[in-house]
N, C-alpha and C. Protein backbone atom coordinates (compact mmCIF):
# COMPACT_ATOMS: atom_id res chain seq x y z
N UNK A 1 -13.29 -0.78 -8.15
CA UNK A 1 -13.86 -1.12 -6.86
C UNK A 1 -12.75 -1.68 -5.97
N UNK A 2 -12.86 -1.52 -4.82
CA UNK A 2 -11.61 -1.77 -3.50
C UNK A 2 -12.49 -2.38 -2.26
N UNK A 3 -11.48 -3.63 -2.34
CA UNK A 3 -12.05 -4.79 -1.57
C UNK A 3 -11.69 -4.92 -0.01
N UNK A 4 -11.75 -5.19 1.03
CA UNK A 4 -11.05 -5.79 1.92
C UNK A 4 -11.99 -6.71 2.52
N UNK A 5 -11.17 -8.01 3.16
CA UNK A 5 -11.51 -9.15 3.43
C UNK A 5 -10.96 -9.23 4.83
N UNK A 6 -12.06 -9.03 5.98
CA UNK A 6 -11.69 -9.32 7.36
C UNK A 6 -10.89 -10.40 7.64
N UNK A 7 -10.70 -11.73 6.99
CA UNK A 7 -10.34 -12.79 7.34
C UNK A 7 -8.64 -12.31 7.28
N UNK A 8 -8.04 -11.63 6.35
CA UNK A 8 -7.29 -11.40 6.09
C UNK A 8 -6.49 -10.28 7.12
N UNK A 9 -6.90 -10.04 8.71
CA UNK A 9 -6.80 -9.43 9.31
C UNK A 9 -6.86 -10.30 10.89
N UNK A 10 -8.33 -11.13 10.62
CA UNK A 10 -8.70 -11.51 11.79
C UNK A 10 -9.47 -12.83 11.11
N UNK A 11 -7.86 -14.10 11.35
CA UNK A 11 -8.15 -15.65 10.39
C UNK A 11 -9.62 -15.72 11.20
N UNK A 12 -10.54 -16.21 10.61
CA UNK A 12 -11.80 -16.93 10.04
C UNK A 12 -12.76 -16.08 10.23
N UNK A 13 -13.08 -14.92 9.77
CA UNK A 13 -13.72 -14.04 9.90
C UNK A 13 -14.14 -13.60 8.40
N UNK A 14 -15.42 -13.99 8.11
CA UNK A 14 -15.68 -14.39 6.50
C UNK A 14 -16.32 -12.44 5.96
N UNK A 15 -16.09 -11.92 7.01
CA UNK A 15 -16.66 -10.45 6.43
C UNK A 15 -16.03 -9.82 5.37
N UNK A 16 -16.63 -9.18 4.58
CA UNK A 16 -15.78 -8.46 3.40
C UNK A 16 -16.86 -6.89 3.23
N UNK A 17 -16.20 -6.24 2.91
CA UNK A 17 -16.83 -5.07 1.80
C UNK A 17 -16.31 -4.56 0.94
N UNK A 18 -17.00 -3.78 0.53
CA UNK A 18 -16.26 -3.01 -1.13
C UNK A 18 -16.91 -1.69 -0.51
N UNK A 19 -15.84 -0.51 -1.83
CA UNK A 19 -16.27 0.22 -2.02
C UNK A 19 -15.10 1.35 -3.24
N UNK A 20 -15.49 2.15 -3.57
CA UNK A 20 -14.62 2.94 -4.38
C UNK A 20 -13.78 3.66 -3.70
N UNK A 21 -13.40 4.39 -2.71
CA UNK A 21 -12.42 4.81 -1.87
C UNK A 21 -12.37 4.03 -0.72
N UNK A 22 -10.76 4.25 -0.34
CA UNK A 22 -10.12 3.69 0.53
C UNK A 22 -10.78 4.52 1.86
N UNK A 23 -11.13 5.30 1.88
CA UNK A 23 -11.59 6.09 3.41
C UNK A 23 -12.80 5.12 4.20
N UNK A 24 -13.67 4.81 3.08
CA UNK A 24 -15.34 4.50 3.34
C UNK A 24 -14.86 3.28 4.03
N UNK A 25 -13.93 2.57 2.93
CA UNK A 25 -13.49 0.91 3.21
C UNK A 25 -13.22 1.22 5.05
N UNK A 26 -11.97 1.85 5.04
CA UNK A 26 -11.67 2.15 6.30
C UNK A 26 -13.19 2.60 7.81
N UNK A 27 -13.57 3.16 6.91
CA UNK A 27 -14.63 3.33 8.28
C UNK A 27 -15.91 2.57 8.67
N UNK A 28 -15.80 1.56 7.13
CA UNK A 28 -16.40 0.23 7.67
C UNK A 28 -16.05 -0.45 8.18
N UNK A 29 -14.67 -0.91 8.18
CA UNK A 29 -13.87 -2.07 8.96
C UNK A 29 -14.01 -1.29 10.28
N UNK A 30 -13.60 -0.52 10.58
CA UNK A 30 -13.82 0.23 11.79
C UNK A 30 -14.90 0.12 12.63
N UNK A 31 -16.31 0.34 11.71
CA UNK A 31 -17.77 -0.18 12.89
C UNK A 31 -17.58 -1.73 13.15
N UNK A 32 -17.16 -2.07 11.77
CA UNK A 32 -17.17 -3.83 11.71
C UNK A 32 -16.51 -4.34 13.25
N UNK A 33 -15.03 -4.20 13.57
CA UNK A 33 -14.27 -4.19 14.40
C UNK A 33 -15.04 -3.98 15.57
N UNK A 34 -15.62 -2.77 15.94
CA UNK A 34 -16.04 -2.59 17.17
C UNK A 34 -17.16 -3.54 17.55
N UNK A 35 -18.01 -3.59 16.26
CA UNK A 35 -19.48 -4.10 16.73
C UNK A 35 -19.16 -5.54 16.61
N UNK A 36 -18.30 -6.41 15.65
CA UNK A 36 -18.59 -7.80 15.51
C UNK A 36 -17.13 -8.40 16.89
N UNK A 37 -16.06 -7.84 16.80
CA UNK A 37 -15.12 -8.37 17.39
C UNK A 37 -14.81 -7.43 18.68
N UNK A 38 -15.41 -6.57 18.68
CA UNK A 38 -15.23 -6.45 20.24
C UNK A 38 -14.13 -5.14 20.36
N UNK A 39 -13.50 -4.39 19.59
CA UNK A 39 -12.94 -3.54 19.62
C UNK A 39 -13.13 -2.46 20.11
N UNK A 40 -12.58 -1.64 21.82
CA UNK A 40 -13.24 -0.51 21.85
C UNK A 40 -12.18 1.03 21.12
N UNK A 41 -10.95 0.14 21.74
CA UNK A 41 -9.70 1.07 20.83
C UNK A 41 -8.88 1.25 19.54
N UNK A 42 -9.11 1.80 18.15
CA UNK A 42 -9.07 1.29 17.43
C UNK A 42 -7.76 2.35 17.23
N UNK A 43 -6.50 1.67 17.19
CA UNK A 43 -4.85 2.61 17.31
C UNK A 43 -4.23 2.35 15.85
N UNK A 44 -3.97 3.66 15.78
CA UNK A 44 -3.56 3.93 14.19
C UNK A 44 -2.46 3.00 13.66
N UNK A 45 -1.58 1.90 14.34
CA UNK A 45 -1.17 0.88 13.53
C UNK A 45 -2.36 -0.40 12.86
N UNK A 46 -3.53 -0.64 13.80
CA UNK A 46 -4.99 -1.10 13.45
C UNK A 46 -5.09 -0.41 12.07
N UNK A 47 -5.19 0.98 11.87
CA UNK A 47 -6.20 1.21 10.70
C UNK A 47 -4.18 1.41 9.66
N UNK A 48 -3.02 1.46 9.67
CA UNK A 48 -2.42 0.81 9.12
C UNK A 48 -2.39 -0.38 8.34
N UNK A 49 -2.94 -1.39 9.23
CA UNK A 49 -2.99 -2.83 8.92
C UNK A 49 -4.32 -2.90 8.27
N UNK A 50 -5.29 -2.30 8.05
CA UNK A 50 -6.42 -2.65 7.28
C UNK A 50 -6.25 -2.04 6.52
N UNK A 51 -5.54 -0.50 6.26
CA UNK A 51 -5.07 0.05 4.80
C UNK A 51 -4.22 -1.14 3.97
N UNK A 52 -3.37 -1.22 4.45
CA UNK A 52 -2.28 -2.55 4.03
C UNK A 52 -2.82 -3.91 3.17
N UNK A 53 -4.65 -3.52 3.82
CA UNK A 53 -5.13 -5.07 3.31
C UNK A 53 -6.29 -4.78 1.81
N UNK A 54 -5.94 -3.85 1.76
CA UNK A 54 -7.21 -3.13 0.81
C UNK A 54 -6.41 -3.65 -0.42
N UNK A 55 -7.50 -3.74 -0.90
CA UNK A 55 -6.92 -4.23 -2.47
C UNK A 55 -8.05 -3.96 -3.57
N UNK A 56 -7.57 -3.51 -4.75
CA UNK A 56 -8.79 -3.42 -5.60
C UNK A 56 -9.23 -4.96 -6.38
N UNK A 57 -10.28 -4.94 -6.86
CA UNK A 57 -11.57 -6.47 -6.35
C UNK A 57 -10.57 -7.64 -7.61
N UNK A 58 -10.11 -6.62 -8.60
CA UNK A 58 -9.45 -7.66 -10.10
C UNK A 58 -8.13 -8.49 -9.54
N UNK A 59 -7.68 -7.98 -8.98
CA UNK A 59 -6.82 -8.36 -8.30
C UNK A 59 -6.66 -9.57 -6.85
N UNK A 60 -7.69 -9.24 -6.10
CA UNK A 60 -7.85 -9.76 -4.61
C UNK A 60 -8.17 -11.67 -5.08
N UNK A 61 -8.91 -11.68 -6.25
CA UNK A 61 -9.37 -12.90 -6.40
C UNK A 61 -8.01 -14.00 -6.79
C-alpha cells in the first residue's frame, strides 16, 4: 500500500490517502488540491512534488 500525507506538501494539512498505485494516489491529491486548497492550475513540477512524497505505508511511519 502507498501513502501520501498532504501535510508533507502543504505544513498543517492533516489529509492523507492510500492506495496501491502511484497514479490513483496522484489523482487524488489532485481533486484534494483543487477542492480543499484552492488550486485551479495544477503544473507538472506540482504533481512532481507529490510523486516525490509518495511513500509506501511500512515505511512512512
Amino acid at each position: 500500500m502507498r501513502l501520501f500525507e498532504c501535510g508533507t506538501l502543504v505544513p498543517g494539512c492533516e489529509w492523507h490517502t492510500r492506495a496501491n498505485d502511484d497514479a490513483e494516489i496522484v489523482r487524488r491529491v489532485v481533486e484534494h488540491m483543487r477542492s480543499v486548497h484552492g488550486e485551479t492550475v495544477i503544473r507538472e513540477s506540482m504533481i512532481d512534488n507529490i510523486k516525490a512524497r509518495i511513500r509506501n505505508e511500512a515505511t512512512a511511519a
